[in-house]
Protein backbone atom coordinates (compact mmCIF):
# COMPACT_ATOMS: atom_id res chain seq x y z
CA UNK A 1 128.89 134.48 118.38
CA UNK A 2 125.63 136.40 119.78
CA UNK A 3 123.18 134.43 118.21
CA UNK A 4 124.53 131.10 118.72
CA UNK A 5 123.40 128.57 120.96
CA UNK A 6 125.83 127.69 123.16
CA UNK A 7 127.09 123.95 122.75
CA UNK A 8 126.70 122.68 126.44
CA UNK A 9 123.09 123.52 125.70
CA UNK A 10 122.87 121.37 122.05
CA UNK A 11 124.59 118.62 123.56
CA UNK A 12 124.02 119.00 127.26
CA UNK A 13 122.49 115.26 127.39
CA UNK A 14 125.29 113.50 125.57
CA UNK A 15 127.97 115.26 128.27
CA UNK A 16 125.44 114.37 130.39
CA UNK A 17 125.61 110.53 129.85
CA UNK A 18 129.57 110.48 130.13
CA UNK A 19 129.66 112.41 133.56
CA UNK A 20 130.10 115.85 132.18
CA UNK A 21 128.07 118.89 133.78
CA UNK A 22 127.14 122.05 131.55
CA UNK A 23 129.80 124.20 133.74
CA UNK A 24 132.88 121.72 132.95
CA UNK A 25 131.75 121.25 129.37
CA UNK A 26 131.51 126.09 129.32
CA UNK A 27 134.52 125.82 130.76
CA UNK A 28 136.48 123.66 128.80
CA UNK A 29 135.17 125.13 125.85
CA UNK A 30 136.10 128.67 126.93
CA UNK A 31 139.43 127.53 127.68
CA UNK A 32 139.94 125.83 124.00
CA UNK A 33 138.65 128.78 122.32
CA UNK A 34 140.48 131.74 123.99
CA UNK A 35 143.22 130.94 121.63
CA UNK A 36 142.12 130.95 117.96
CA UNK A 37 145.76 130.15 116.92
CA UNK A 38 146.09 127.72 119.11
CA UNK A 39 142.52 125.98 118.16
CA UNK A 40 143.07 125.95 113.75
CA UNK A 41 146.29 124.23 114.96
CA UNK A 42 144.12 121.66 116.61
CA UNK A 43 141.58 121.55 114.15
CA UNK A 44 144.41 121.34 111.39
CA UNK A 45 145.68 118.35 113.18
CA UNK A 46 141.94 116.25 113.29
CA UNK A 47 141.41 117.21 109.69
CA UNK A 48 144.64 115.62 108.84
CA UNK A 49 144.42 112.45 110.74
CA UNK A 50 140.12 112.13 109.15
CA UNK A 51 141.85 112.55 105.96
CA UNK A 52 144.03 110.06 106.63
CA UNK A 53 141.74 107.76 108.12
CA UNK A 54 139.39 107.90 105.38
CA UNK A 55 141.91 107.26 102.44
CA UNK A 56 142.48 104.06 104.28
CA UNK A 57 138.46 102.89 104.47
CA UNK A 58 138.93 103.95 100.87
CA UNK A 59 141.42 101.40 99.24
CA UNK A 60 139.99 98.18 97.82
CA UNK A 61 139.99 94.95 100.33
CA UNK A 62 142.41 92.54 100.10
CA UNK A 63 140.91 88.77 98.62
């Protein structure tokens, strides 16, 4: 992605705050995304469970 910012640099304060530094943050996400296969699994997985999640906050409440 040439023209993209990279996303240590977006959200470089919020790592920041919970002890994260920019290299960690490049590396982890280098790590994740050297296997494209491997990351739609993962993604797959979150999408899932948010699905999930939000056809439960969906159903009426209970009297």
């Amino acid at each position: 992605m040439g023209d993209s910012i990279p996303v240590w640099e977006v959200y470089g304060g919020t790592f920041a705050r919970y002890g994260y530094t920019s290299d960690q943050v490049a590396r982890s996400y280098d790590y994740y995304h050297a296997d494209p296969k491997g990351m739609v699994a993962r993604y797959e997985v979150i999408m899932d469970s948010l699905k999930a999640r939000t056809h439960q906050l969906s159903r009426p409440l209970e009297p």
